[in-house]
N, C-alpha and C. Protein backbone atom coordinates (compact mmCIF):
# COMPACT_ATOMS: atom_id res chain seq x y z
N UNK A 1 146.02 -8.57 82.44
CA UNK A 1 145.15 -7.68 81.69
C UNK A 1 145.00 -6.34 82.39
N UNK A 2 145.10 -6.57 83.75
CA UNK A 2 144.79 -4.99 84.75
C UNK A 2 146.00 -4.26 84.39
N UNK A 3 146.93 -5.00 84.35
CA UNK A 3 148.23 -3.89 84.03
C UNK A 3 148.86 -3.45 82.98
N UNK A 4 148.07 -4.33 81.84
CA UNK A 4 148.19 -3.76 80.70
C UNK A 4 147.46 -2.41 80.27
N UNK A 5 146.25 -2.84 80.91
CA UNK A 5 144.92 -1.42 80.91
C UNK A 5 145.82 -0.70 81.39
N UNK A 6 146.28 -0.53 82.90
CA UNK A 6 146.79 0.49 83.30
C UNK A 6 147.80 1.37 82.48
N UNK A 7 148.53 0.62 82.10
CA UNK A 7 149.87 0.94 81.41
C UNK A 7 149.43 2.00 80.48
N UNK A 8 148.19 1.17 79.53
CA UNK A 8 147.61 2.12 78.01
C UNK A 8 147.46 3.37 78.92
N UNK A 9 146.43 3.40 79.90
CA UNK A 9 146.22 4.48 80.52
C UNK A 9 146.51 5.88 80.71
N UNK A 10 147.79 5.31 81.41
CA UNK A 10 149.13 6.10 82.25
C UNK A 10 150.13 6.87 80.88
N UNK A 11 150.04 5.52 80.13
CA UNK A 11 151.07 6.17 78.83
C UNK A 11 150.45 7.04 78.14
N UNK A 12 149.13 6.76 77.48
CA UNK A 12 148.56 7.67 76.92
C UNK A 12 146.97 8.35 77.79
N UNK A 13 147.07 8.88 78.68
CA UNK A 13 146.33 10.04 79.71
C UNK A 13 145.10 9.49 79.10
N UNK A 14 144.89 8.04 78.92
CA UNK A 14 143.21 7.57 79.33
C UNK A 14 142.68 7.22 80.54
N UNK A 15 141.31 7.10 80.67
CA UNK A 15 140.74 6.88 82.24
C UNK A 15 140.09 5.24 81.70
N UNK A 16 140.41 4.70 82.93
CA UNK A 16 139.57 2.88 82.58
C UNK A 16 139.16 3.16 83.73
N UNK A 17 138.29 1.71 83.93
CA UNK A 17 137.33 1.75 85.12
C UNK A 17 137.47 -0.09 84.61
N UNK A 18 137.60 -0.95 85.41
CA UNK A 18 138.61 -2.36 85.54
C UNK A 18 137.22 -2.87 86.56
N UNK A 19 136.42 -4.03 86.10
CA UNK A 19 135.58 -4.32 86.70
C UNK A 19 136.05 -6.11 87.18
N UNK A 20 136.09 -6.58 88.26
CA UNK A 20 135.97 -7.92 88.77
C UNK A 20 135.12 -9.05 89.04
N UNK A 21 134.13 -9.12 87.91
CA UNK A 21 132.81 -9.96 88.21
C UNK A 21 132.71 -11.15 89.38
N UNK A 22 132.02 -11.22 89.77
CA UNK A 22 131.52 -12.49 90.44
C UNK A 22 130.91 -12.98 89.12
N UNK A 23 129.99 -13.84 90.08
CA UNK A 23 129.13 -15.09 89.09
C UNK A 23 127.77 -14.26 88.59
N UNK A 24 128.13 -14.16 87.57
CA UNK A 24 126.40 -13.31 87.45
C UNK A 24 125.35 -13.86 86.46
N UNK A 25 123.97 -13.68 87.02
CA UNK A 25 123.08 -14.88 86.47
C UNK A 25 122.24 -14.08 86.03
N UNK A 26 121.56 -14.33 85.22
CA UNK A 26 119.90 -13.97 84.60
C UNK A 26 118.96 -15.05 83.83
N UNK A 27 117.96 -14.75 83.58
CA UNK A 27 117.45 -15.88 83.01
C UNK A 27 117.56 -15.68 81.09
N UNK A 28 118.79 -15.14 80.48
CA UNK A 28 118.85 -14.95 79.51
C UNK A 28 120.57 -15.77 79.25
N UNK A 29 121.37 -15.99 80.52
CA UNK A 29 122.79 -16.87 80.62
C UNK A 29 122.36 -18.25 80.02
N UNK A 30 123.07 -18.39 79.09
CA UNK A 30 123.41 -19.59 78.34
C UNK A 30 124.62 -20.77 78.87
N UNK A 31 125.02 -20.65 80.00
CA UNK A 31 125.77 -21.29 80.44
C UNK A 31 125.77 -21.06 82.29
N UNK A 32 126.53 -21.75 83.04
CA UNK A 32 126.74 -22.11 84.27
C UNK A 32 125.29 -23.15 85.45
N UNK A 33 125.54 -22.95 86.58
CA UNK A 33 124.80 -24.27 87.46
C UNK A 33 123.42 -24.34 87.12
N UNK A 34 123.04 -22.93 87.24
CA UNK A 34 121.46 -23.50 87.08
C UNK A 34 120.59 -23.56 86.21
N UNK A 35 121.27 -23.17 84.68
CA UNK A 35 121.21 -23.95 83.01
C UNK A 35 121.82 -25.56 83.06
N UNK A 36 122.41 -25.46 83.69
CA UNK A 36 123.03 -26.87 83.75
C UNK A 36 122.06 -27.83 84.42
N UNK A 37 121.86 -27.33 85.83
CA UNK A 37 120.52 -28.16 86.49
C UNK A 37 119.42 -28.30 85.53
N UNK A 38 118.91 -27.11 85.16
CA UNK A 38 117.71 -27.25 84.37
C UNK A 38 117.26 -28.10 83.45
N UNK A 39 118.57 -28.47 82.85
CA UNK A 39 118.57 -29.18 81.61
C UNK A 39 118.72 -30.54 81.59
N UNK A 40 119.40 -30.76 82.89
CA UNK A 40 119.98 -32.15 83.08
C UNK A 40 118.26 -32.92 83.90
N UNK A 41 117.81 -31.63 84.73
CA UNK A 41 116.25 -31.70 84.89
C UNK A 41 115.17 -32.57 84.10
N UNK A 42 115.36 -31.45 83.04
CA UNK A 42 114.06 -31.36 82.27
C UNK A 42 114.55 -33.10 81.82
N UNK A 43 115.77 -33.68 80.95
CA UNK A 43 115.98 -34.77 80.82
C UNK A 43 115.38 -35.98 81.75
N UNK A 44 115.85 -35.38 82.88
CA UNK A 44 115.96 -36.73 83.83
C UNK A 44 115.39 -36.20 85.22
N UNK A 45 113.87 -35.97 85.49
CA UNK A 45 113.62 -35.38 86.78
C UNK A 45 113.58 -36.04 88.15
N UNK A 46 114.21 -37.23 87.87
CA UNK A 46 114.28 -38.25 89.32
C UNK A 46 115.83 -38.07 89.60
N UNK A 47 117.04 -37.52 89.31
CA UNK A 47 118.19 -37.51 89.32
C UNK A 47 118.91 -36.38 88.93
N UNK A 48 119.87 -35.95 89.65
CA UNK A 48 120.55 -34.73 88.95
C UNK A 48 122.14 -34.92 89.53
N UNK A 49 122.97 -35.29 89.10
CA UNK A 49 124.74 -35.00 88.64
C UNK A 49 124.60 -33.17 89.04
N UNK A 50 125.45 -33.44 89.71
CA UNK A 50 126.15 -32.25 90.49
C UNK A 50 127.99 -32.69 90.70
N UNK A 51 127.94 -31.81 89.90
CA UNK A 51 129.95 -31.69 89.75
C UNK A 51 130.66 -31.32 90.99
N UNK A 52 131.49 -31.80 91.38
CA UNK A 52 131.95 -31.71 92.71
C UNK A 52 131.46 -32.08 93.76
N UNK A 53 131.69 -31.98 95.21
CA UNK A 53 131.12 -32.23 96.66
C UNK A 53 130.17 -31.47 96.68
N UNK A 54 129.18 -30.42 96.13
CA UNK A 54 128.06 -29.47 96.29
C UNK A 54 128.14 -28.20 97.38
N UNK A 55 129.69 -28.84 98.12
CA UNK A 55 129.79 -27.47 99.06
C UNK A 55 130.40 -26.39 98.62
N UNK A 56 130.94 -26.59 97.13
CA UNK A 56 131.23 -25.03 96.60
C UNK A 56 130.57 -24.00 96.81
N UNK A 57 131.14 -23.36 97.61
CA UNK A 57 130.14 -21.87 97.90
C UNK A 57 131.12 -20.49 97.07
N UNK A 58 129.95 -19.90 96.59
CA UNK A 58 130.26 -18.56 95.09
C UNK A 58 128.99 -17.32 95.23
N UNK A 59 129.53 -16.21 95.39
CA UNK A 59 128.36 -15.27 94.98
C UNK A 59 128.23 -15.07 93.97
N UNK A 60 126.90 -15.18 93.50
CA UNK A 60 125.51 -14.87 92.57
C UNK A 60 125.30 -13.39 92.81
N UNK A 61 125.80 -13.13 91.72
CA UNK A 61 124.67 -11.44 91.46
C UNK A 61 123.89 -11.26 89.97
N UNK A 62 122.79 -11.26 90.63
CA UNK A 62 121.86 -11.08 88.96
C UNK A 62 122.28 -9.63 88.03
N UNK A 63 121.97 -9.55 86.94
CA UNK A 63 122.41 -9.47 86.00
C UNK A 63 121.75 -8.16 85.76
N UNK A 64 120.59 -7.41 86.39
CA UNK A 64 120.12 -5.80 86.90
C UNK A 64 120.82 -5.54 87.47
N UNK A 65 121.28 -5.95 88.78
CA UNK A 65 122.43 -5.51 89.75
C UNK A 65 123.75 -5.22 89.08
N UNK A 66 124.10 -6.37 88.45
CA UNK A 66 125.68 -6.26 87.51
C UNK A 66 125.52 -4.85 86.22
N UNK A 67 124.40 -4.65 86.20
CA UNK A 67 124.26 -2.93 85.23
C UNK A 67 124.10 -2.27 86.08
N UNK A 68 123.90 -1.98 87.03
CA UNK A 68 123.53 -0.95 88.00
C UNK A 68 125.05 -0.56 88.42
N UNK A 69 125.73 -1.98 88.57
CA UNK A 69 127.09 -1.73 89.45
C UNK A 69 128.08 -0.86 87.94
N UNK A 70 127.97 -1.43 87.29
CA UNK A 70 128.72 -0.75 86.24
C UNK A 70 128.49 0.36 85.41
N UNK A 71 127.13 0.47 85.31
CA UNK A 71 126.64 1.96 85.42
C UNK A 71 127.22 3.45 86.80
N UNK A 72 127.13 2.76 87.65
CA UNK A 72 128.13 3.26 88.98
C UNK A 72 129.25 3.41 88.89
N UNK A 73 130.12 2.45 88.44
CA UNK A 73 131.38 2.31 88.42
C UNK A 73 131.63 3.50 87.69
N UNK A 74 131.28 3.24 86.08
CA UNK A 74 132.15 4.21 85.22
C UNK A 74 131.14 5.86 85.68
N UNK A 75 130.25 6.02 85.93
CA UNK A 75 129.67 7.59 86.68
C UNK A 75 130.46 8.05 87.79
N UNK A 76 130.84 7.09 88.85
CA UNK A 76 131.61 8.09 89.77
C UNK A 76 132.96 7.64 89.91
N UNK A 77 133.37 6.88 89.04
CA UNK A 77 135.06 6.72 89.60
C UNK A 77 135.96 8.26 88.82
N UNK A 78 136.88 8.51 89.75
CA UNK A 78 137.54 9.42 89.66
C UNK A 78 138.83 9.95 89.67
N UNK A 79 139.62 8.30 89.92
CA UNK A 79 140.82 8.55 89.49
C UNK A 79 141.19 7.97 87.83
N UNK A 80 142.14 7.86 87.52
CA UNK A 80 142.63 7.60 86.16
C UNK A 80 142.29 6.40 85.32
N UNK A 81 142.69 4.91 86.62
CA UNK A 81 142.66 3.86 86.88
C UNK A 81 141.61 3.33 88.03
N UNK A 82 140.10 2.83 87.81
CA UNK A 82 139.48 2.85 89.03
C UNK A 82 139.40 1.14 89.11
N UNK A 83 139.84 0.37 89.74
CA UNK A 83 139.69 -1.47 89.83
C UNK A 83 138.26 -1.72 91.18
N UNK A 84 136.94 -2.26 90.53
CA UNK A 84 136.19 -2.66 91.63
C UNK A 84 136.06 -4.07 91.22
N UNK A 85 135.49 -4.57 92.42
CA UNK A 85 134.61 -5.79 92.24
C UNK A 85 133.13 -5.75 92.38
N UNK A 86 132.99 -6.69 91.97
CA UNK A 86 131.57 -6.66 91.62
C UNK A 86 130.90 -7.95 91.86
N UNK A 87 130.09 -8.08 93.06
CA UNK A 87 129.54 -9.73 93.58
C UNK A 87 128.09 -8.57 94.30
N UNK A 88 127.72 -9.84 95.06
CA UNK A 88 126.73 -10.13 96.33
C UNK A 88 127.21 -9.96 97.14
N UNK A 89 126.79 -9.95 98.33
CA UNK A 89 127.21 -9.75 99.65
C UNK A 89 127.16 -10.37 100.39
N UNK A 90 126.92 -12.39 99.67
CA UNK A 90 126.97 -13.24 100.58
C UNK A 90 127.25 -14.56 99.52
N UNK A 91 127.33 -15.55 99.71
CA UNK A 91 127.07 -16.48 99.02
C UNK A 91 126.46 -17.66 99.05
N UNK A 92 126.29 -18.55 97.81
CA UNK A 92 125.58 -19.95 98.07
C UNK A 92 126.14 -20.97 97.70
N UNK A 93 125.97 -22.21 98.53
CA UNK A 93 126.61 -23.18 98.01
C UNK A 93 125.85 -23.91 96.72
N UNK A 94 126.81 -24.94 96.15
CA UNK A 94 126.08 -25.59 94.91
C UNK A 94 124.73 -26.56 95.44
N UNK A 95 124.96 -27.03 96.34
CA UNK A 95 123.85 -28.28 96.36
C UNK A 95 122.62 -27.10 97.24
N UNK A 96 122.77 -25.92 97.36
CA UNK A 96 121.54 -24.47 98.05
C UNK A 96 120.70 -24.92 96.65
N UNK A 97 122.05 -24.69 95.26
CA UNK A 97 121.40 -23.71 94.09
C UNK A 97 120.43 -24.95 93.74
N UNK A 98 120.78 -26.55 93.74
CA UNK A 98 120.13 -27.26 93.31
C UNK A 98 118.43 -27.57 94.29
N UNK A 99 118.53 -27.58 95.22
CA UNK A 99 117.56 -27.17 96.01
C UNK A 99 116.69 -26.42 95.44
N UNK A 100 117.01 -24.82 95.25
CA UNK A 100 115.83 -23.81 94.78
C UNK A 100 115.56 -24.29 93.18
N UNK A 101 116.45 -24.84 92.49
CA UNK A 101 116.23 -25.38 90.98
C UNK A 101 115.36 -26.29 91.33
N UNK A 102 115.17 -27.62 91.75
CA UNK A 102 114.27 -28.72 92.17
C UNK A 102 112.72 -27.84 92.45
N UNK A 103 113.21 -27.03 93.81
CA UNK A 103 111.74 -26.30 94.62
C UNK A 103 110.94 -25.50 93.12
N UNK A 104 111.61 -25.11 92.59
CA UNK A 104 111.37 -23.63 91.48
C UNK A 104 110.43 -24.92 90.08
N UNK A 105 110.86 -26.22 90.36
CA UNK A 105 110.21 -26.95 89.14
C UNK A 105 109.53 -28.05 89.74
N UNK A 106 109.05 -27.58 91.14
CA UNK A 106 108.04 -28.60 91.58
C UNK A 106 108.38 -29.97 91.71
N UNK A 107 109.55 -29.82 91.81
CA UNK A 107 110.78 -31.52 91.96
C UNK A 107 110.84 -32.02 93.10
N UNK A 108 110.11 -33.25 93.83
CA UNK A 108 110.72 -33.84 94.95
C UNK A 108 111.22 -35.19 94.78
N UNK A 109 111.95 -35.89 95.98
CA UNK A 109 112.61 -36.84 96.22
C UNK A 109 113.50 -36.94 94.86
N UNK A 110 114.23 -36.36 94.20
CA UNK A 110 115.47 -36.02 93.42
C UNK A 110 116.78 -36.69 94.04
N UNK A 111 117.14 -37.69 93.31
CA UNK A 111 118.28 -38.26 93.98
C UNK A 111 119.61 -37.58 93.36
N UNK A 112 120.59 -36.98 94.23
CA UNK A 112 121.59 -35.95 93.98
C UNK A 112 122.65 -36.78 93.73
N UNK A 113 123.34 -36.75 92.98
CA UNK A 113 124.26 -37.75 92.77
C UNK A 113 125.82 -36.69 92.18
N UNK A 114 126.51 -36.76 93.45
CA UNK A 114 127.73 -35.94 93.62
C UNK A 114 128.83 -36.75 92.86
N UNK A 115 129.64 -35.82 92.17
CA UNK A 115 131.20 -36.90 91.22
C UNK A 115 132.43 -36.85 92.50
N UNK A 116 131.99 -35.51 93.56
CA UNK A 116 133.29 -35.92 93.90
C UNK A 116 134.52 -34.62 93.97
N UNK A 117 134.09 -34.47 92.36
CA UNK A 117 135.12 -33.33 91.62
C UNK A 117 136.47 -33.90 92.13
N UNK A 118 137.39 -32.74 92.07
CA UNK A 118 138.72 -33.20 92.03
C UNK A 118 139.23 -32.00 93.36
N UNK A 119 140.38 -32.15 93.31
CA UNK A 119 141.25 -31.12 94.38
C UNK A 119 140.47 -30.61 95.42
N UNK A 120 139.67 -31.62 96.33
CA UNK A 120 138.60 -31.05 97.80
C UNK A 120 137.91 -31.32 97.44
N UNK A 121 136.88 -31.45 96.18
CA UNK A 121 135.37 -31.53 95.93
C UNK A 121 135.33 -30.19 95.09
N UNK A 122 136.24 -29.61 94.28
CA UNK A 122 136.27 -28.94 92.99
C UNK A 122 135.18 -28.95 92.64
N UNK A 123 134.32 -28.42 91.60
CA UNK A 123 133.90 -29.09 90.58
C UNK A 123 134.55 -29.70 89.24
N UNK A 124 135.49 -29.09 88.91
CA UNK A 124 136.49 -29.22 87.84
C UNK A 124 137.78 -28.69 88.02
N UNK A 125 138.82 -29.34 87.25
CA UNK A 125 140.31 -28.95 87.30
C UNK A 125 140.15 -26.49 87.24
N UNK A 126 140.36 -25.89 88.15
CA UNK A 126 140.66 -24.69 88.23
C UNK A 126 139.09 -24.18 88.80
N UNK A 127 138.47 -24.57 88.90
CA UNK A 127 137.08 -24.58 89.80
C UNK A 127 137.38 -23.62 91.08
N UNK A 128 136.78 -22.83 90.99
CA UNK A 128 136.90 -21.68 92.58
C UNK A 128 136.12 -22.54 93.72
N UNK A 129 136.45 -23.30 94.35
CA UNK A 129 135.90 -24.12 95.79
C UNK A 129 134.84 -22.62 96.30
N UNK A 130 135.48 -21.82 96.87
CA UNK A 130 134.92 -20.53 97.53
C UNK A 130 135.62 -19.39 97.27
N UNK A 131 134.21 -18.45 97.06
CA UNK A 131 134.02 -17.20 96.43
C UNK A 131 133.73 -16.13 97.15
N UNK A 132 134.04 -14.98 97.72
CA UNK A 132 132.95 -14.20 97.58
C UNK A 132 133.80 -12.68 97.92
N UNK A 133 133.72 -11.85 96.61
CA UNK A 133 134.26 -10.72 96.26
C UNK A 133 134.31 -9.54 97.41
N UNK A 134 135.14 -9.05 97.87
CA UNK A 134 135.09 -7.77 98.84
C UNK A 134 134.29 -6.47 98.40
N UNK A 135 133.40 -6.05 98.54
CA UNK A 135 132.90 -5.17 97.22
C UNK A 135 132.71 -3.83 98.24
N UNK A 136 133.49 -3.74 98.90
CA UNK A 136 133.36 -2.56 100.08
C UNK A 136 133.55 -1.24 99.34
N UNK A 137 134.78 -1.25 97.73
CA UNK A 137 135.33 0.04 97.57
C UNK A 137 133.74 0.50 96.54
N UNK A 138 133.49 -0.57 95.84
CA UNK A 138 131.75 -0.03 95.34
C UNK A 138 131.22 0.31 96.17
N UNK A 139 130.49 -0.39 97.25
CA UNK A 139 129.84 0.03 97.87
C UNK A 139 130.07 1.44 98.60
N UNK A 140 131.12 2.07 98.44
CA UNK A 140 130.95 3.55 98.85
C UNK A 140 130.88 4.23 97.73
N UNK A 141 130.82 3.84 96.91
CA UNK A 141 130.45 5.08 95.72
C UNK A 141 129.15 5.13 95.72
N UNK A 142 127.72 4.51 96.28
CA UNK A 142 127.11 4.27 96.64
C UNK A 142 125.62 3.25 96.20
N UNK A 143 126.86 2.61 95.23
CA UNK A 143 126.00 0.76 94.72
C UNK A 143 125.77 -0.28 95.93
N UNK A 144 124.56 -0.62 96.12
CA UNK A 144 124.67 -1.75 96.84
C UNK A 144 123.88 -2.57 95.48
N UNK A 145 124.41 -4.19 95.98
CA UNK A 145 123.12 -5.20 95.22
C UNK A 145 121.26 -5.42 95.90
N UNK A 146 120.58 -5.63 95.01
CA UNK A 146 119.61 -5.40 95.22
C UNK A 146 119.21 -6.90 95.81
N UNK A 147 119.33 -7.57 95.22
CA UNK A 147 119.38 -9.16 95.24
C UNK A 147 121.09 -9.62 96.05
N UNK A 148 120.53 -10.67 97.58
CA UNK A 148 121.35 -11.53 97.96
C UNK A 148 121.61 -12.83 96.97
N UNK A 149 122.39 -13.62 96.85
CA UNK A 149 122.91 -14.73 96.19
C UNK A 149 121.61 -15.62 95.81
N UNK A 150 120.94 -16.09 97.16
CA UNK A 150 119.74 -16.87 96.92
C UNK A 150 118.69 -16.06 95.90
N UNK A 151 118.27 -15.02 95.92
CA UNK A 151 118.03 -14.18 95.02
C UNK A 151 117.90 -14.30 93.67
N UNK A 152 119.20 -13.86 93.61
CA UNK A 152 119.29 -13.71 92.05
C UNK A 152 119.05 -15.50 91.44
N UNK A 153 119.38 -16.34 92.14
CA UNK A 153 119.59 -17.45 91.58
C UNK A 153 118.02 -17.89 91.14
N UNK A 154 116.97 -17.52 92.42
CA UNK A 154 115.74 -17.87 92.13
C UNK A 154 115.02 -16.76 90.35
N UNK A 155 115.67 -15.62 90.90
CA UNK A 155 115.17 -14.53 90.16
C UNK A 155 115.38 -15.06 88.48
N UNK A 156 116.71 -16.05 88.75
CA UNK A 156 117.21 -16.80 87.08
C UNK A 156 116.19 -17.84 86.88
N UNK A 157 115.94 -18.62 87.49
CA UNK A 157 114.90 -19.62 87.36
C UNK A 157 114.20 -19.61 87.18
N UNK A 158 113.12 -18.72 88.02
CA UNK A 158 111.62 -18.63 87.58
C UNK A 158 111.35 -18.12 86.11
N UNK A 159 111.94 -17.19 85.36
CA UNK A 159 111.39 -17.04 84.00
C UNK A 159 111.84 -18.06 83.19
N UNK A 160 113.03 -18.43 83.62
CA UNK A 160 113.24 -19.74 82.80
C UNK A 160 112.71 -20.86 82.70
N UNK A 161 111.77 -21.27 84.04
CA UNK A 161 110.91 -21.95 83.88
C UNK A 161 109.62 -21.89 83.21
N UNK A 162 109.53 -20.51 82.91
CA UNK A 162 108.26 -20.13 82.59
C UNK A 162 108.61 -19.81 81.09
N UNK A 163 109.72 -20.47 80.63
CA UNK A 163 110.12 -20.69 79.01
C UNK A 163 110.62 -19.28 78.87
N UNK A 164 110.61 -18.15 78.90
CA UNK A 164 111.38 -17.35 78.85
C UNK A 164 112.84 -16.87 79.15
N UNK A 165 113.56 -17.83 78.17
CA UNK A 165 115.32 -17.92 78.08
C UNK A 165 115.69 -18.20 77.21
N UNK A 166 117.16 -18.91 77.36
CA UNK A 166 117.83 -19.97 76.32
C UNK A 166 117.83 -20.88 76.77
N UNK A 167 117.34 -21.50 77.69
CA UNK A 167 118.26 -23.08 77.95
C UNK A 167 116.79 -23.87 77.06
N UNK A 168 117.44 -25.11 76.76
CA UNK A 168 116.73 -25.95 76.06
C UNK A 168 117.14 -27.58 76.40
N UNK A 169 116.75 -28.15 76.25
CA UNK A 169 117.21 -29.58 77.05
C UNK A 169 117.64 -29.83 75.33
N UNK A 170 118.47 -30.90 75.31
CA UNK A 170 118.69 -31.80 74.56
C UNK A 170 119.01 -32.77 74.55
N UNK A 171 119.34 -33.44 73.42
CA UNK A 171 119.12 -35.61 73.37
C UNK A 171 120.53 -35.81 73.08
């Protein structure tokens, strides 16, 4: 896809700006770990299924930060073709995120019950084991994230606990 952008670009004298997300969370994401915890939660609060070995480690960047960075991006890039990434500046593992999900809903003695995953402790077949984006060429245009990994992850939770989202448990 980057070199197709480029190509349109180059052939016809447009400017792109090519963004590389990390994992990015808010409490308005309808999908990934800690909609998934939540829900499997609210179901069943003595137990929670965690996909893979839990040592998958991935940066989290909330979802103010991920507009800020791309608001940045396309304001100061300045060549034709500009490619950043876009993460945190650190990361967390899966069984961290289930931790602050448990702490964030007043959950103790939660029995964690790991599958295993596949290829190392995956979570799933093509599963990124470990993550965490170089974001050095943003960071000199002069974006940093506001929120570390643990962060944003709590920053997703708490309104969602406080019913302000999408996730919804179901039967």
């Amino acid at each position: 896809s980057e070199a197709l952008v480029t190509s349109y670009c180059h052939a016809y004298k447009k400017k792109a700006v090519i963004l590389r997300l990390a994992n990015i969370v808010g409490p308005r994401s309808k999908h990934g770990v800690t909609g998934d915890f939540i829900t499997k939660l609210r179901r069943n609060p003595r137990e929670l299924e965690i996909l893979g070995d839990g040592t998958q480690s991935k940066s989290y960047l909330h979802i103010t930060d991920c507009i800020e960075a791309i608001l940045t991006a396309s304001e100061r890039s300045r060549n034709q073709v500009e490619v950043y990434n876009v993460g945190s500046e650190d990361r967390i593992d899966v069984k961290s995120i289930a931790g602050i999900v448990m702490e964030e809903m007043g959950l103790k003695d939660v029995k964690l019950e790991f599958t295993g995953g596949v290829d190392g402790g995956r979570g799933w077949v093509g599963d990124v084991k470990n993550m965490l984006l170089d974001t050095t060429k943003l960071k000199s245009t002069g974006w940093k994230p506001r929120h570390n990994s643990e962060e944003a992850v709590r920053a997703t939770v708490k309104p969602v606990l406080r019913g302000k989202n999408h996730y919804t448990s179901t039967s």
